[in-house]
N, C-alpha and C. Protein backbone atom coordinates (compact mmCIF):
# COMPACT_ATOMS: atom_id res chain seq x y z
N UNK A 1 109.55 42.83 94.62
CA UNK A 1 110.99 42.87 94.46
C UNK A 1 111.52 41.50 93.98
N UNK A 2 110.94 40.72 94.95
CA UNK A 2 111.13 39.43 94.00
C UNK A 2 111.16 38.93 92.57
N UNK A 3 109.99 39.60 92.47
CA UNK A 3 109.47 39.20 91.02
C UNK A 3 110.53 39.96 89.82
N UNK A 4 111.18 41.18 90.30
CA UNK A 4 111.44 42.04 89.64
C UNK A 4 113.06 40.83 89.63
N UNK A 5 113.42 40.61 90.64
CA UNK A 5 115.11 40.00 90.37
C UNK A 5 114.97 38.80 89.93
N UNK A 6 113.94 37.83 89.78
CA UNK A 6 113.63 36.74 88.95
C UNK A 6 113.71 37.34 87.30
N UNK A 7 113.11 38.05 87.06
CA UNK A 7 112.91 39.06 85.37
C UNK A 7 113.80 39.06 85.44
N UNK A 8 114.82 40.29 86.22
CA UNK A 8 116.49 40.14 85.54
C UNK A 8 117.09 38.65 85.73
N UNK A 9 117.15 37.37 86.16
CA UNK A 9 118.13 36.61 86.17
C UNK A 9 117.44 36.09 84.93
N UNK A 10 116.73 35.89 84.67
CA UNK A 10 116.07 35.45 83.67
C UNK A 10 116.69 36.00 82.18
N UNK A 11 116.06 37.09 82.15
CA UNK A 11 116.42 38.41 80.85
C UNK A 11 118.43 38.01 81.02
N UNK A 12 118.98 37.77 82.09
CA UNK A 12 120.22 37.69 81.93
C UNK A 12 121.10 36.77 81.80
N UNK A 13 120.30 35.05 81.80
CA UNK A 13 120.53 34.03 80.92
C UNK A 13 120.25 34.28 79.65
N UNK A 14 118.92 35.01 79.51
CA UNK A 14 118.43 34.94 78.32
C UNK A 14 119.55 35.56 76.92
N UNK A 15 120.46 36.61 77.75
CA UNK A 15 121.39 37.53 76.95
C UNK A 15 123.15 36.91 76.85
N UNK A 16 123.08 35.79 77.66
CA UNK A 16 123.95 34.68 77.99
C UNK A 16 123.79 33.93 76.97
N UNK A 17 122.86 33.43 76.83
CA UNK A 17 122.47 32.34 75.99
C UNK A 17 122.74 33.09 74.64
N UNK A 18 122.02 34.46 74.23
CA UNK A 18 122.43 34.99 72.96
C UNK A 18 123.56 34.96 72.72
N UNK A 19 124.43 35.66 73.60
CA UNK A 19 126.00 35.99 73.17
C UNK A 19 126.70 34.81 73.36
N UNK A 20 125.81 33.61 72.98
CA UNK A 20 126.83 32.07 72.92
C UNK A 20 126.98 31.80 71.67
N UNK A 21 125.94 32.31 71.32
CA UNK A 21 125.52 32.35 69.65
C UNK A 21 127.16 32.45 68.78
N UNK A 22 127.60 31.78 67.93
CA UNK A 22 128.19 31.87 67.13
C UNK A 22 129.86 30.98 66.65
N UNK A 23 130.83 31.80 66.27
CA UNK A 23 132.09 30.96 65.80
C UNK A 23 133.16 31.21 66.85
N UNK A 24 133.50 30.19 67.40
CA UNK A 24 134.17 29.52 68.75
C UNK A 24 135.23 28.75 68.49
N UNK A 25 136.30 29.17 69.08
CA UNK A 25 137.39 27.97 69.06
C UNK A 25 137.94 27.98 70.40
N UNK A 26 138.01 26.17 70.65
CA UNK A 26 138.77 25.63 72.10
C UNK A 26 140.20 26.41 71.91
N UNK A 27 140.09 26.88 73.40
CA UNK A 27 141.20 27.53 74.17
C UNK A 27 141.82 26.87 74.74
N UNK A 28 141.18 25.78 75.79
CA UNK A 28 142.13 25.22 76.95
C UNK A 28 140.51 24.00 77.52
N UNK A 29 141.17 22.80 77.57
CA UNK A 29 140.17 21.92 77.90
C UNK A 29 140.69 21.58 79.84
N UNK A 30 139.95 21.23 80.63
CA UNK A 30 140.22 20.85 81.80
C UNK A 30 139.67 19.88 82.03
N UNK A 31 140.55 18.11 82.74
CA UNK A 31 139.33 17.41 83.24
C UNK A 31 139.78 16.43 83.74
N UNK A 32 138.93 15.86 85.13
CA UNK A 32 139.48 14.71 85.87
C UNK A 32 139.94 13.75 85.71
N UNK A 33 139.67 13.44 84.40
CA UNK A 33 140.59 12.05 83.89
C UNK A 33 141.15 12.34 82.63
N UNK A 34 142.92 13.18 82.72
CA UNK A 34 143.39 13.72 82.02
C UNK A 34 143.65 12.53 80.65
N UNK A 35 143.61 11.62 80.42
CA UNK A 35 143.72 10.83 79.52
C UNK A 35 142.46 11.00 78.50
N UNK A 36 141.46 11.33 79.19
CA UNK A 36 140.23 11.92 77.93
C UNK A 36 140.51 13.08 77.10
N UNK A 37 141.70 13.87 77.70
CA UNK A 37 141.51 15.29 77.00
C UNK A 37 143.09 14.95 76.29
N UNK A 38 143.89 14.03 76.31
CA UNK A 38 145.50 14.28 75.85
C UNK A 38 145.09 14.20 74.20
N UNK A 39 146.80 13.88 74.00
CA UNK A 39 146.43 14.52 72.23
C UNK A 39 145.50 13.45 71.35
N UNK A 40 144.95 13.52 70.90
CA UNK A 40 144.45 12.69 69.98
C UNK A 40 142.90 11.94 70.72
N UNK A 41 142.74 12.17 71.94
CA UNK A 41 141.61 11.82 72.80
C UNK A 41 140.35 12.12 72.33
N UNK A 42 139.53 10.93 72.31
CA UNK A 42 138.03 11.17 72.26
C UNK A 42 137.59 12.67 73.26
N UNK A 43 137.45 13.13 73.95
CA UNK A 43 137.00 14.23 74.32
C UNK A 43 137.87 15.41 74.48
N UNK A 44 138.99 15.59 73.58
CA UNK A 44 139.55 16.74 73.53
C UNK A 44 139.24 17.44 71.71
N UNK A 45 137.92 18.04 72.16
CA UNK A 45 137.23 18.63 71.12
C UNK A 45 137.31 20.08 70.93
N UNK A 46 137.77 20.55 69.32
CA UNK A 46 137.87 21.13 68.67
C UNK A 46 136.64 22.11 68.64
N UNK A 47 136.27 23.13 69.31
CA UNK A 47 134.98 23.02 68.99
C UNK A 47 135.23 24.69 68.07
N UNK A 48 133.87 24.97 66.87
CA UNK A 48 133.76 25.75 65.90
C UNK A 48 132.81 27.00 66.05
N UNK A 49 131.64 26.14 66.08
CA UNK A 49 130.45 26.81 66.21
C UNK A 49 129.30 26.36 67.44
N UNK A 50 128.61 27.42 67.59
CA UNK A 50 127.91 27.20 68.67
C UNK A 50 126.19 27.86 68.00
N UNK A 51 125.08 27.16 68.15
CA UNK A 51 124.19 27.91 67.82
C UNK A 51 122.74 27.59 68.86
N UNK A 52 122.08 28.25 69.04
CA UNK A 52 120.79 28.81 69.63
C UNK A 52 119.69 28.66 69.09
N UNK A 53 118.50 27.81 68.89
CA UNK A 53 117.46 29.02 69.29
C UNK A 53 116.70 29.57 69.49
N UNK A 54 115.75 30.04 69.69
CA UNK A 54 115.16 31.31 69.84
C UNK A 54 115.16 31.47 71.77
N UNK A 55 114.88 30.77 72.39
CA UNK A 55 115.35 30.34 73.58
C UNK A 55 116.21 29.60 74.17
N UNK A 56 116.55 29.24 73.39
CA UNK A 56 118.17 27.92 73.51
C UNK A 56 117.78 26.93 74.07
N UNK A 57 116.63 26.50 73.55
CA UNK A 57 116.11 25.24 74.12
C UNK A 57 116.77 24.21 74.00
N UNK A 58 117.76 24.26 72.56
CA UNK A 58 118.24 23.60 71.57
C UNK A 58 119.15 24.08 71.78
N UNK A 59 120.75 23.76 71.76
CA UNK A 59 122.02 24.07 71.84
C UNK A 59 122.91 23.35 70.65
N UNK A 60 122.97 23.80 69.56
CA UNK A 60 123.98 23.09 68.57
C UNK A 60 125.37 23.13 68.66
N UNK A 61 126.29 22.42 69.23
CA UNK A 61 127.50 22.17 69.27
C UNK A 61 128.53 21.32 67.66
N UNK A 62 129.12 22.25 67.06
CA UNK A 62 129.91 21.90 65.97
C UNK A 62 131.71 21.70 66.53
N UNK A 63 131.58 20.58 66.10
CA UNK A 63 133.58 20.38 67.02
C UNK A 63 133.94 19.33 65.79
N UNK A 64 135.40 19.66 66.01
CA UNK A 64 136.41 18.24 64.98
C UNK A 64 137.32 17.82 66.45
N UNK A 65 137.00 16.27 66.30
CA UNK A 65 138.60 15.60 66.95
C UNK A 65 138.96 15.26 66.15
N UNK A 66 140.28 15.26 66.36
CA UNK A 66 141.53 14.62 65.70
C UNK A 66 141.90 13.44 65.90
N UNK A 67 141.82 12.37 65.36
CA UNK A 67 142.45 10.98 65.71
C UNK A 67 143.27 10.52 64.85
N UNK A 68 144.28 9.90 65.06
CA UNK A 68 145.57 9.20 63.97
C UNK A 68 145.29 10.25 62.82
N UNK A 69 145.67 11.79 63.27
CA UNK A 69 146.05 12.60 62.47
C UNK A 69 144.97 12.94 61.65
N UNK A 70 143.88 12.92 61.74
CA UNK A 70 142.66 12.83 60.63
C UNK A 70 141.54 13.86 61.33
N UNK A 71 141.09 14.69 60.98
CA UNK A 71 140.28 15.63 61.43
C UNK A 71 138.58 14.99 60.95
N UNK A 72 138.13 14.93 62.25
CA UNK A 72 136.47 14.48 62.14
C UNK A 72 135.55 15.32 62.62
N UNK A 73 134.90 16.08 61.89
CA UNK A 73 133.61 17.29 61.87
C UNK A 73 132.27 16.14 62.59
N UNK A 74 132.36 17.08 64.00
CA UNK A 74 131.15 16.80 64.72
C UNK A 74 130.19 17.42 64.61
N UNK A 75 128.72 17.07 64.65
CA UNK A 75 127.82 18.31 65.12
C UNK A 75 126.68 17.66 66.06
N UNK A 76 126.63 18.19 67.11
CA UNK A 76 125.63 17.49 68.32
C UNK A 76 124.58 18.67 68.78
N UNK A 77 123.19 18.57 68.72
CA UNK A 77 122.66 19.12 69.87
C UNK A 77 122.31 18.88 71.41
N UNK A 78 122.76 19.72 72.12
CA UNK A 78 122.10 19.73 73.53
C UNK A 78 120.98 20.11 73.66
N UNK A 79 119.99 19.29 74.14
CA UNK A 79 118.79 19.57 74.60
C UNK A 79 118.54 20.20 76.10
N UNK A 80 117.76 21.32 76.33
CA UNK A 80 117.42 21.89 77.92
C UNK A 80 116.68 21.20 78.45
N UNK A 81 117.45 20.94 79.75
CA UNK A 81 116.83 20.07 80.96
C UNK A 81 116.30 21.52 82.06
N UNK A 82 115.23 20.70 82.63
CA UNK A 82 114.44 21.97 83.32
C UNK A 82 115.41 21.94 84.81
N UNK A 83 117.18 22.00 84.96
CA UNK A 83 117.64 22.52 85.63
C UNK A 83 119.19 23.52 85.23
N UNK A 84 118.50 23.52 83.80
CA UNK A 84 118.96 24.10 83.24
C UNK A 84 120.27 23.95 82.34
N UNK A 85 120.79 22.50 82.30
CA UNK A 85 121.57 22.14 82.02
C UNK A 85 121.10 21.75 80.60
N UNK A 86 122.09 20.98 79.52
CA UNK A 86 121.93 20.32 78.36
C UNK A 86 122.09 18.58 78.16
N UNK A 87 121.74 18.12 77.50
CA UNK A 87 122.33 16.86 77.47
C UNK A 87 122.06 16.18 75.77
N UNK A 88 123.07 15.71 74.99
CA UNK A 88 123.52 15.22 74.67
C UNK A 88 124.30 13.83 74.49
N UNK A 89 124.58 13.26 72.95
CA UNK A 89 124.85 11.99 72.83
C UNK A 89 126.38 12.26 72.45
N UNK A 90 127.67 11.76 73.11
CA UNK A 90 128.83 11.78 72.16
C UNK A 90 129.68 11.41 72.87
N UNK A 91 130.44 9.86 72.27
CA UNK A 91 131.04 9.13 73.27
C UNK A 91 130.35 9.06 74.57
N UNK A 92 129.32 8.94 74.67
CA UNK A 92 128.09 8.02 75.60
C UNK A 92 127.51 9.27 75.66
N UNK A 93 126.93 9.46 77.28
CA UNK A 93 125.92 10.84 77.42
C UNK A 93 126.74 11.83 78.44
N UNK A 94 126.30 13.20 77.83
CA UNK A 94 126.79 14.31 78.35
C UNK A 94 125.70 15.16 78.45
N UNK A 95 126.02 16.14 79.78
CA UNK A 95 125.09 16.71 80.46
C UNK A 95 126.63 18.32 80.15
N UNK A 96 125.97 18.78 79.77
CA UNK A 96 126.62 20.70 79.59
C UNK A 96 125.91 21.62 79.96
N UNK A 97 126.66 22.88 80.46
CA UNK A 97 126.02 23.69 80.59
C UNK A 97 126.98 24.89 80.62
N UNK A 98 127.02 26.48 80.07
CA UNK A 98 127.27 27.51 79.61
C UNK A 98 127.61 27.89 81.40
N UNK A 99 128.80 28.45 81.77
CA UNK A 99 128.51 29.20 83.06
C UNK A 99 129.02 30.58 82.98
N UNK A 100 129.95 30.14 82.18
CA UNK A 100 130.52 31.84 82.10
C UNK A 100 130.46 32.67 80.65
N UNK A 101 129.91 33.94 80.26
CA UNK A 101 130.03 33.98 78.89
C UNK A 101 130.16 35.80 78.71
N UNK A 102 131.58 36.29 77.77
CA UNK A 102 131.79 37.26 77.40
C UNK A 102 131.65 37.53 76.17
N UNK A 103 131.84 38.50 75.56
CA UNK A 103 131.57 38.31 74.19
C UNK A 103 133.00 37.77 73.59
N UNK A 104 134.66 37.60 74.37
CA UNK A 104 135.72 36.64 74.27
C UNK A 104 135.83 35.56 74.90
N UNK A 105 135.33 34.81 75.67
CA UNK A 105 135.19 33.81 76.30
C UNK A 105 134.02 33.53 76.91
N UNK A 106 133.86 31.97 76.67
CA UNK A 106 132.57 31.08 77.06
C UNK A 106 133.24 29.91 77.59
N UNK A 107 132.82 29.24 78.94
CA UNK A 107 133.26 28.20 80.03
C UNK A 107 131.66 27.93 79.92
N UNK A 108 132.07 26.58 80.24
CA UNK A 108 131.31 25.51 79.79
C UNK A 108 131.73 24.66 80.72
N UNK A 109 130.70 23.97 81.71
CA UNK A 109 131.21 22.34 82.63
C UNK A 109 130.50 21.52 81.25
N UNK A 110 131.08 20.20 81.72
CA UNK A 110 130.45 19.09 81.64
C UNK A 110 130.68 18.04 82.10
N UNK A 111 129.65 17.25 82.04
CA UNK A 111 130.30 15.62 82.53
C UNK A 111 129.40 14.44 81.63
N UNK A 112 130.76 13.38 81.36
CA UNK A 112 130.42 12.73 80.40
C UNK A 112 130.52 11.40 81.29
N UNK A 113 129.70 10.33 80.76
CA UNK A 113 129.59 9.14 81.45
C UNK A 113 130.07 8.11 79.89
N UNK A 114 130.65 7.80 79.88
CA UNK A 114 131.12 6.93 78.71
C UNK A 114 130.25 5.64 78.58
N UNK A 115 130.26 4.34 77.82
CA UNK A 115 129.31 3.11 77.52
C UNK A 115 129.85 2.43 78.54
N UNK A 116 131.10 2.73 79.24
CA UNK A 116 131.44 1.45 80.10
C UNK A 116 131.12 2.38 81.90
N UNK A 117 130.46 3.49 81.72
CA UNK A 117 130.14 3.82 82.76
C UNK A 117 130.92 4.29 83.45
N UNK A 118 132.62 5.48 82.94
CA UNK A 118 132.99 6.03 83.26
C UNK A 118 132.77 7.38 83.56
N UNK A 119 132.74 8.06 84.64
CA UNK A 119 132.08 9.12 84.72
C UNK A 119 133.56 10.09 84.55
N UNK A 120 133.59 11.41 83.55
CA UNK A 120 134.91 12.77 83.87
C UNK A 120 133.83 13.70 83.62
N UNK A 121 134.08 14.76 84.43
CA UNK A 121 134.18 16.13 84.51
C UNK A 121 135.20 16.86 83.77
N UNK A 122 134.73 17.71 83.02
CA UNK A 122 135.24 18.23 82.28
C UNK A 122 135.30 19.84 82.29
N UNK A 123 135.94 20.73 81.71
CA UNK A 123 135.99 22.01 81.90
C UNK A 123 136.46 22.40 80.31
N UNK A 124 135.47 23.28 79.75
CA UNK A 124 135.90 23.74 78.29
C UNK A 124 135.93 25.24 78.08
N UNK A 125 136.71 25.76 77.42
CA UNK A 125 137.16 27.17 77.69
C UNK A 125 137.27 27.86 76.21
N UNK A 126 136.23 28.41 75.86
CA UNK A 126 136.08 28.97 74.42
C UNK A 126 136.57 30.06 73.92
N UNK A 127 136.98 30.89 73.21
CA UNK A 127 137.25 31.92 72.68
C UNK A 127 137.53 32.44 71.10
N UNK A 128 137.91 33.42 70.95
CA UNK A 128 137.54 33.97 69.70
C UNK A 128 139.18 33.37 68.56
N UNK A 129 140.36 32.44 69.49
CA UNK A 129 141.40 32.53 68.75
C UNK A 129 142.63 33.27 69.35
N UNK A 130 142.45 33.65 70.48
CA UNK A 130 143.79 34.08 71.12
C UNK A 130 143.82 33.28 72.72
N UNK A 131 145.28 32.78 72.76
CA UNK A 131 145.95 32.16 73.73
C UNK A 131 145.39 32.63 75.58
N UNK A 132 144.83 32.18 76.27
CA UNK A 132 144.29 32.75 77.62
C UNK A 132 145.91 33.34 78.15
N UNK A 133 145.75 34.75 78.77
CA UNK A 133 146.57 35.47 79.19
C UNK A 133 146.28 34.62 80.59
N UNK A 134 147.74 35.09 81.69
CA UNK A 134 148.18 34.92 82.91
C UNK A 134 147.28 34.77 83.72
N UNK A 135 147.00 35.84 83.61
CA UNK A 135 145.73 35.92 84.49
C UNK A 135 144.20 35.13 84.01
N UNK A 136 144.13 34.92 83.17
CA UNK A 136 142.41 33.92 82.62
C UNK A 136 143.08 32.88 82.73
N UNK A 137 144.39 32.49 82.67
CA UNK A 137 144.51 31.05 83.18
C UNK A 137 144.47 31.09 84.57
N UNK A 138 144.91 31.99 85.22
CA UNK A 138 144.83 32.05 86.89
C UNK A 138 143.30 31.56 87.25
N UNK A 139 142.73 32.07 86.54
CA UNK A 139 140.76 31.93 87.03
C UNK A 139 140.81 30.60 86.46
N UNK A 140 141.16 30.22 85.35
CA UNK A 140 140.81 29.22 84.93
C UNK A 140 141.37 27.98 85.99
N UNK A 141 142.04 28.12 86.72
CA UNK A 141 143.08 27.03 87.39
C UNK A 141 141.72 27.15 88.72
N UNK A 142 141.75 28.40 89.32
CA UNK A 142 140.75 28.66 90.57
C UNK A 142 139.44 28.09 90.20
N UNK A 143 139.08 27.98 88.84
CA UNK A 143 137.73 27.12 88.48
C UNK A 143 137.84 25.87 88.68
N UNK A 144 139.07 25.05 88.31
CA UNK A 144 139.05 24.03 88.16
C UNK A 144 139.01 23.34 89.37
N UNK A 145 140.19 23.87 90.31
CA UNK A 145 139.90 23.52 91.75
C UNK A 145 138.36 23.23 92.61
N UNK A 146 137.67 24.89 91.78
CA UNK A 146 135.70 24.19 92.50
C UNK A 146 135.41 23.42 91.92
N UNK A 147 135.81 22.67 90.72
CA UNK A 147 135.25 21.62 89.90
C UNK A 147 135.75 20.40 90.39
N UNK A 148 136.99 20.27 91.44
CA UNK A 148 138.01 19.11 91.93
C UNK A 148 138.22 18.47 90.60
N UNK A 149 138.87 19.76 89.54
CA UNK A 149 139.67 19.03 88.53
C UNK A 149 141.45 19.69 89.04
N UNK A 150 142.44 19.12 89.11
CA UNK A 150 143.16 19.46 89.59
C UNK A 150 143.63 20.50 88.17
N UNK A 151 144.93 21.75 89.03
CA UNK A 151 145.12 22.37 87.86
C UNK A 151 146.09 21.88 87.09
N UNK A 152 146.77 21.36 87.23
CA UNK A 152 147.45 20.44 86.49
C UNK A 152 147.22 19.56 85.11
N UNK A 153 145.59 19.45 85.19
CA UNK A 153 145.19 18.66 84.36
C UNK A 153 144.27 19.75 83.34
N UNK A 154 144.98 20.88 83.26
CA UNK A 154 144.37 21.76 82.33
C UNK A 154 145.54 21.49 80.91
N UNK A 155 144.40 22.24 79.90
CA UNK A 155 145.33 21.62 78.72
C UNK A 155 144.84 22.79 77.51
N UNK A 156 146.30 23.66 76.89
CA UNK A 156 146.11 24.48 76.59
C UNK A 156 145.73 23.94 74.96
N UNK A 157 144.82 24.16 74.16
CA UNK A 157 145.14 23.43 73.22
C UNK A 157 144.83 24.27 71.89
N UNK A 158 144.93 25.35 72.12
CA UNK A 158 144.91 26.20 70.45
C UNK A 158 146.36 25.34 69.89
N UNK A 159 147.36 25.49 70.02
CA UNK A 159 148.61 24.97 69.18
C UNK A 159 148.60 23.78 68.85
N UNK A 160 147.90 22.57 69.45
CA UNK A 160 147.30 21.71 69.01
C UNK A 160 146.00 21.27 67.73
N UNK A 161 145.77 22.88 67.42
CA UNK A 161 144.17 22.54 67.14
C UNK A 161 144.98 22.57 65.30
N UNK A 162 144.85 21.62 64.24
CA UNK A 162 145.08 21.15 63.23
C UNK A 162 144.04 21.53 62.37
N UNK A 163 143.04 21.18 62.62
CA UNK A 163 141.98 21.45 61.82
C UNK A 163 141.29 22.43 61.35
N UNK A 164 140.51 22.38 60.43
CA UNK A 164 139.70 23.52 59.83
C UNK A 164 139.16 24.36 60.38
N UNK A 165 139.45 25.44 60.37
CA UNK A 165 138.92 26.49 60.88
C UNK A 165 137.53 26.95 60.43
């Protein structure tokens, strides 16, 4: 029996990880040190595309920030850490990882440690291009709280997003 509910959690990252696969745009960023995510902020990222693969060993992350009005095309991979997380180089090192994923929305933690050894937690909230209804911000606020990002410091940012689609 064991063996059998290890196969499904497995087979059901594995179908997680597929349906991450593809074209993504930031919904709503969340994170403990709301000055990383305000307008024009190094970590309030645009993100596009997402790619896989064959096991998602490899996680390709495509994002634009915006700074002094100027749109800058990122592309980073996350590499799998054997606890399952990712990690990555951008604005110092980041550790990500996929927690929630529909085929309209993908949540994403992370936490970034900057060069001067600032540590934020972060909360990223993906979707296909439409605004989180009442209620997905309700969850989204109840997430942030287990994350001890306050909800307050959520940040809706499709109407913000300038750049290329």
């Amino acid at each position: 029996m064991v063996k059998f509910l290890l196969l499904a959690l497995a087979f059901g990252l594995a179908h997680a990880h597929a349906k991450i696969a593809g074209k993504w745009m930031t919904v709503a960023i969340a994170a403990d040190k709301p000055d990383k995510i305000a307008l024009e902020a190094p970590l309030r990222l645009y993100v596009r595309d997402i790619t896989c693969d064959e096991e998602c060993s490899k996680m390709g992350v495509t994002f634009y920030v915006n700074s002094n009005g100027q749109c800058s095309k990122t592309e980073v991979t996350g590499y799998k850490q054997a606890d399952g997380t990712y990690k990555t180089q951008y604005e110092g090192d980041n550790t990500f990882q996929p927690v929630y994923v529909t085929p309209e929305h993908a949540v994403f933690t992370s936490k970034n440690v900057d060069r001067a050894g600032t540590v934020t937690n972060l909360i990223f909230v993906l979707g296909k291009g439409d605004p989180l209804t009442d209620e997905e911000h309700e969850k989204v606020e109840k997430f942030a709280e287990e994350q001890n990002i306050p909800p307050e410091n959520i940040e809706n940012v499709l109407a913000t997003d300038t750049c290329p689609k």
